[in-house]
N, C-alpha and C. Protein backbone atom coordinates (compact mmCIF):
# COMPACT_ATOMS: atom_id res chain seq x y z
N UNK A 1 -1.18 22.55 5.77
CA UNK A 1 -0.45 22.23 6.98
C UNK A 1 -1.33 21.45 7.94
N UNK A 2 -1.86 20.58 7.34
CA UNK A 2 -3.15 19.55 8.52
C UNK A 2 -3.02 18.50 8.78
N UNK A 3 -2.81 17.43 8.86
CA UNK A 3 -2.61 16.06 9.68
C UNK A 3 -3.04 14.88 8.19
N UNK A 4 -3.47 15.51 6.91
CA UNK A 4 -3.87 14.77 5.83
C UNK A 4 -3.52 15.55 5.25
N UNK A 5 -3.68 15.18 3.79
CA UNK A 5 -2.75 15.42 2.45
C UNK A 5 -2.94 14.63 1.61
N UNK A 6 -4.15 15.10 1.23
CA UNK A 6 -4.62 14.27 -0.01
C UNK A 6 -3.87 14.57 -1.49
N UNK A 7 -3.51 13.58 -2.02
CA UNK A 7 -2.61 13.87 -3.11
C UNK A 7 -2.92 13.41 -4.64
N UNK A 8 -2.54 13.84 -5.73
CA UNK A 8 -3.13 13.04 -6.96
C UNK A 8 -1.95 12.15 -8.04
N UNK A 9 -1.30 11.57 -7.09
CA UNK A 9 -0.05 10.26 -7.53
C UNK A 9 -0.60 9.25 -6.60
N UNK A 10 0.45 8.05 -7.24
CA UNK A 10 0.01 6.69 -6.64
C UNK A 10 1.03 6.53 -5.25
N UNK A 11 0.63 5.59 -4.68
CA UNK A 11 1.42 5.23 -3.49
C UNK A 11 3.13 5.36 -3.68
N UNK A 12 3.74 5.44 -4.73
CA UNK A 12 5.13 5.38 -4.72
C UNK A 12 5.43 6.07 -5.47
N UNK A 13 4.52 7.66 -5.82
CA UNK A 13 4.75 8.75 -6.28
C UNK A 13 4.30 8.68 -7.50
N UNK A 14 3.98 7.85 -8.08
CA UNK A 14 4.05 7.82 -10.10
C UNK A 14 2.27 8.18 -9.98
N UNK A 15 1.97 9.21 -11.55
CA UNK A 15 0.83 9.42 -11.94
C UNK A 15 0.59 8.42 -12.87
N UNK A 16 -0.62 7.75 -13.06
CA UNK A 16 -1.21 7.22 -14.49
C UNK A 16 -1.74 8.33 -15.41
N UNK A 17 -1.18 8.15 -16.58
CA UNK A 17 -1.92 9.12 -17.78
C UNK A 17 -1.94 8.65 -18.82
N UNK A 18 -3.15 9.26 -19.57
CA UNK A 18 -3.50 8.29 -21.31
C UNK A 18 -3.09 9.31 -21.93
N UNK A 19 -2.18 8.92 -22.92
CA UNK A 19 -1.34 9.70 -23.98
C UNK A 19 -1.89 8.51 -24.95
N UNK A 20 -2.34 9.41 -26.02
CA UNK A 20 -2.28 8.77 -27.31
C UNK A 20 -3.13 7.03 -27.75
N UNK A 21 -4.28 7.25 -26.65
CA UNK A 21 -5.20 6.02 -26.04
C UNK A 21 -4.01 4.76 -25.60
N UNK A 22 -3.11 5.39 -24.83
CA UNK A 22 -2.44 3.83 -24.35
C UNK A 22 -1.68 4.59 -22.93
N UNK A 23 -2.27 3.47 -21.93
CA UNK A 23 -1.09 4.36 -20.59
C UNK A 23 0.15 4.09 -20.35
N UNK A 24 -0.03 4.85 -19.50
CA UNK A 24 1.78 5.11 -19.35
C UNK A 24 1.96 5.96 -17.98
N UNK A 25 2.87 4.84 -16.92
CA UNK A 25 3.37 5.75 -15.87
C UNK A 25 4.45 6.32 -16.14
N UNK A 26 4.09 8.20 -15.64
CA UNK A 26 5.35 8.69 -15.74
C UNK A 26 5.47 8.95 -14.24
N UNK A 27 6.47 9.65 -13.87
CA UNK A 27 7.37 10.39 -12.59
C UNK A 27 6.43 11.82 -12.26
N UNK A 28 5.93 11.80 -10.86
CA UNK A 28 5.30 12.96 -10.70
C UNK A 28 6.17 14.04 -9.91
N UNK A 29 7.11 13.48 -9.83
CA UNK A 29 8.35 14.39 -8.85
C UNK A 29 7.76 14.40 -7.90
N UNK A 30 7.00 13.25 -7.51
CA UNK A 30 7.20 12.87 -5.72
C UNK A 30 8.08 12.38 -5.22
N UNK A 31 8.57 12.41 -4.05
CA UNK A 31 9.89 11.17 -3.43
C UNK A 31 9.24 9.88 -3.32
N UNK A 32 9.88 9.22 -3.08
CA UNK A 32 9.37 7.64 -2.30
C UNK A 32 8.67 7.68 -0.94
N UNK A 33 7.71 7.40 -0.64
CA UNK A 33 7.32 7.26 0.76
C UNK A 33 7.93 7.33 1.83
N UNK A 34 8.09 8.23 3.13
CA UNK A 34 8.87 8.23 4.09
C UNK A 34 8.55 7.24 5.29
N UNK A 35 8.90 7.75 6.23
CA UNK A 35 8.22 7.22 7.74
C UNK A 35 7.39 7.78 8.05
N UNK A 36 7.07 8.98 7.57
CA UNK A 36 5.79 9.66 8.11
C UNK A 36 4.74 9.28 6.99
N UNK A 37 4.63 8.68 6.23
CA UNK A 37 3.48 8.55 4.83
C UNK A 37 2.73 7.07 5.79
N UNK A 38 1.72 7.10 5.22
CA UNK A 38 0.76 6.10 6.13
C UNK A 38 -0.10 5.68 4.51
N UNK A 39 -0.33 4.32 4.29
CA UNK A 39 -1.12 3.41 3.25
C UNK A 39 -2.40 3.48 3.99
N UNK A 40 -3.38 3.60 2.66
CA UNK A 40 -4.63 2.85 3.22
C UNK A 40 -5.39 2.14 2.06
N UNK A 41 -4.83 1.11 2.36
CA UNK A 41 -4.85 -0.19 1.36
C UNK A 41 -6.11 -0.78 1.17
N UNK A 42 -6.36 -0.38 -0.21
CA UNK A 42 -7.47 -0.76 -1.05
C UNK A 42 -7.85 -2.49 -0.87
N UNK A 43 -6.77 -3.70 -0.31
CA UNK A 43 -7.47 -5.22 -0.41
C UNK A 43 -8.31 -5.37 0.25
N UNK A 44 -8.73 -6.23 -0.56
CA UNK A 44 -10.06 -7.14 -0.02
C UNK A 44 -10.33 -7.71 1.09
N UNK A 45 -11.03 -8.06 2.00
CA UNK A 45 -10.99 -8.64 3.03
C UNK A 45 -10.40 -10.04 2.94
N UNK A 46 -10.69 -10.77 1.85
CA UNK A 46 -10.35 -12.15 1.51
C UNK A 46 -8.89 -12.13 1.93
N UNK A 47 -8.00 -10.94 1.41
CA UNK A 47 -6.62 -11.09 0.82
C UNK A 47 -6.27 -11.32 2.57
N UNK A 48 -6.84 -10.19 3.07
CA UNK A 48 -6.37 -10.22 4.34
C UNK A 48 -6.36 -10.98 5.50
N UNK A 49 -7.60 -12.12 5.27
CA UNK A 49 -7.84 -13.83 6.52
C UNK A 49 -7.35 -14.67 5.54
N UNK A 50 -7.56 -14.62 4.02
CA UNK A 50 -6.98 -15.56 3.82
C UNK A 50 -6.03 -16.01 2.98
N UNK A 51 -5.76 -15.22 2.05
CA UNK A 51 -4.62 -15.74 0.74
C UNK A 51 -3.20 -14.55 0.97
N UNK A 52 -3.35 -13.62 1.89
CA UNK A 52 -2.10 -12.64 2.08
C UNK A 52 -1.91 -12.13 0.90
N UNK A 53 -0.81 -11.34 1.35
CA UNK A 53 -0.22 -10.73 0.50
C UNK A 53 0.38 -10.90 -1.18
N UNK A 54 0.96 -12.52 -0.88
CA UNK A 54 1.07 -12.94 -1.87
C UNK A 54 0.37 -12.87 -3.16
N UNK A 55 -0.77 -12.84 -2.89
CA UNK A 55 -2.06 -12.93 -4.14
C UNK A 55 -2.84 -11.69 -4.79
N UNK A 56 -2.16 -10.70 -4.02
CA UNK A 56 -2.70 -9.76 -4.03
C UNK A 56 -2.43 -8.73 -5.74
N UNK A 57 -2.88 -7.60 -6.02
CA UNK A 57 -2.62 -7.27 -7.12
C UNK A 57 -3.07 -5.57 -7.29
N UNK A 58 -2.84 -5.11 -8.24
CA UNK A 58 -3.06 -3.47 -8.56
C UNK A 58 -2.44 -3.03 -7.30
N UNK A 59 -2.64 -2.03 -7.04
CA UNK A 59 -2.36 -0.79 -5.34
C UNK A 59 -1.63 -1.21 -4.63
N UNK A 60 -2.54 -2.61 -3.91
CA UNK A 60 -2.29 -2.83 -3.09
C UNK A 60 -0.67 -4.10 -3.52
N UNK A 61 -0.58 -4.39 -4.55
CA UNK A 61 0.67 -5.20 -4.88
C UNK A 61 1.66 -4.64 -4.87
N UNK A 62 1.48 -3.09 -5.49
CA UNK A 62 2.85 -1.85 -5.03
C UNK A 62 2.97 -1.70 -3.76
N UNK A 63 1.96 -1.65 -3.12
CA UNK A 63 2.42 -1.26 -1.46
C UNK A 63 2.90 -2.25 -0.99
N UNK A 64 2.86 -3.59 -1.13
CA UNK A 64 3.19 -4.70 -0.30
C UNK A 64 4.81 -4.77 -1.19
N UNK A 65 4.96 -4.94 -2.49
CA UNK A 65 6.47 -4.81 -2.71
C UNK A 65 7.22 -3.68 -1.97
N UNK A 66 6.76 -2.36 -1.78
CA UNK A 66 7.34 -1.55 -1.53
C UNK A 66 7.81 -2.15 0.45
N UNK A 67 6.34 -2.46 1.00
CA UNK A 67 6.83 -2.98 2.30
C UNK A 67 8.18 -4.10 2.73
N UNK A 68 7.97 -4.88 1.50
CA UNK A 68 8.72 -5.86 1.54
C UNK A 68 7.56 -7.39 2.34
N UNK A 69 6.58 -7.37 1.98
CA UNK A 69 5.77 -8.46 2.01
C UNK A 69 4.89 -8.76 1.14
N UNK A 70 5.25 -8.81 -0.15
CA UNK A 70 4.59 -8.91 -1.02
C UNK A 70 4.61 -10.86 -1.47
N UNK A 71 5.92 -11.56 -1.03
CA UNK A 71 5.83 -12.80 -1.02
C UNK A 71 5.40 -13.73 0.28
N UNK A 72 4.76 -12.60 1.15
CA UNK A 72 3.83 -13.63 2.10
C UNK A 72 2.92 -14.36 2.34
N UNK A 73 3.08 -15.52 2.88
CA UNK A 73 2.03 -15.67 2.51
C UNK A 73 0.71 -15.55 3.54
N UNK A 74 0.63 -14.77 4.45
CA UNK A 74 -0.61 -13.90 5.23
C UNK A 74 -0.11 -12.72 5.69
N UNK A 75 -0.66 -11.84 6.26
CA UNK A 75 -0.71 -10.91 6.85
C UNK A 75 0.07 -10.85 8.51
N UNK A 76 0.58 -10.36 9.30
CA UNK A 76 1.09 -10.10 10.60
C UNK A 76 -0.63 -10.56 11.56
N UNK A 77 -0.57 -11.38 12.54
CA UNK A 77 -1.42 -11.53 13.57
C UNK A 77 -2.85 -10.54 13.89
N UNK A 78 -2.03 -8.97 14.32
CA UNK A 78 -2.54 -8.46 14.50
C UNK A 78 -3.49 -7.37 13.68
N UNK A 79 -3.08 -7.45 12.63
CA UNK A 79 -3.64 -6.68 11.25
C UNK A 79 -4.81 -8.29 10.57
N UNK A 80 -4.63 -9.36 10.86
CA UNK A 80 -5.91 -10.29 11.02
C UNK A 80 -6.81 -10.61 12.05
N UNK A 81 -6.34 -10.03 12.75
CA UNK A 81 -7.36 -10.04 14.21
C UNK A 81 -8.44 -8.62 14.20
N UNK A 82 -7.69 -7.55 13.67
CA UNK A 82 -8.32 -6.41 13.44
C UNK A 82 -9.10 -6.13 12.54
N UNK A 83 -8.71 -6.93 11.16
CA UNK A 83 -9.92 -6.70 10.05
C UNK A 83 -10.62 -7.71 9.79
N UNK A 84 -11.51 -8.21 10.28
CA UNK A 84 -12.89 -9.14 10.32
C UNK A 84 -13.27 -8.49 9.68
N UNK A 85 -13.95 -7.41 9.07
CA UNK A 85 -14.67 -7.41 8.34
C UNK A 85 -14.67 -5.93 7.75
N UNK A 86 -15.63 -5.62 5.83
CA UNK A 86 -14.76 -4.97 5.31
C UNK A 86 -15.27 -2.90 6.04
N UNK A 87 -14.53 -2.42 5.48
CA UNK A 87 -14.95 -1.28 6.46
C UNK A 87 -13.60 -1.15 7.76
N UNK A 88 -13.15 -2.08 7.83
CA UNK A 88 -12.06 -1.89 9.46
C UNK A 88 -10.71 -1.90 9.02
N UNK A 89 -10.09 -0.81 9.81
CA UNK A 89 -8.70 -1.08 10.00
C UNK A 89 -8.09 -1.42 10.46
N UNK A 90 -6.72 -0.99 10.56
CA UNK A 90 -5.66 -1.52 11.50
C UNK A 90 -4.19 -0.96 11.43
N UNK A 91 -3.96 0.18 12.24
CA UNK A 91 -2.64 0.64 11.87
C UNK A 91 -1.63 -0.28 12.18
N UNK A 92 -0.45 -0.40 11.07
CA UNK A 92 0.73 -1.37 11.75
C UNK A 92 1.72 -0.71 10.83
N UNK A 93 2.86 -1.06 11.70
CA UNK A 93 4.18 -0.74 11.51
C UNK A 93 5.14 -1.24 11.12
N UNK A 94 5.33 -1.20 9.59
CA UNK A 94 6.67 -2.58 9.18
C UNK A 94 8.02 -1.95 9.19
N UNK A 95 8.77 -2.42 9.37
CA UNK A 95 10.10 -2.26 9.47
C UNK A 95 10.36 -1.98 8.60
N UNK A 96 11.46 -0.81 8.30
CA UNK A 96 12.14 -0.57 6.81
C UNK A 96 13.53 -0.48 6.83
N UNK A 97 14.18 -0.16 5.66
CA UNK A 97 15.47 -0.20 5.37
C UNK A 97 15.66 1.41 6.58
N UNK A 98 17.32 0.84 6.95
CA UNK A 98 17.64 2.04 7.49
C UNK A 98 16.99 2.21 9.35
N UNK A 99 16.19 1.36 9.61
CA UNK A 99 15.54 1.13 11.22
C UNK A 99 14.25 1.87 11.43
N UNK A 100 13.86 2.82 10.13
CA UNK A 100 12.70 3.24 10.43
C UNK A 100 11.24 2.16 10.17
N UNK A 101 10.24 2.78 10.94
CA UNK A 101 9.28 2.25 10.80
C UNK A 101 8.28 2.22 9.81
């Protein structure tokens, strides 16, 4: 009951597992990410001043489809003003289906 919640699925609930030396995502009976779930996105600094979202790949390519900016081509203003360099964040808030944040 603490303010974190570390978990062992991927950002949109699915586990990776090796069955039989070949993987395979199955269903971990997580839900989909709410309004209260918060990313902390594995890209590169590059992705983020300069090639966006668009270029991006593994983790961080699920989270940006799931945001719905995965065909951008940079990042929002303020989430490039904030990460100069690697080590920094930047909380931001995308709009989702339904009016939540």
């Amino acid at each position: 009951s603490g303010l974190l919640k570390v978990v062992d699925y991927s950002v949109l609930g699915q586990q990776l597992v090796r069955k039989d030396g070949k993987n395979r995502v199955i269903e971990h009976g997580a839900g989909r990410p709410d309004a209260d779930t918060v990313f902390c996105d594995p890209a590169g600094l590059c992705f983020i001043q300069d090639t966006g979202p668009r270029h991006a790949g593994g983790a961080s390519d699920e989270i940006y489809r799931f945001l719905g900016i995965k065909n951008d081509d940079a990042f929002e203003e303020p989430v490039r003003k904030a990460v100069t360099e690697e080590g920094r964040a930047k909380y931001h808030a995308y709009p989702q289906e339904g009016g939540g944040a």
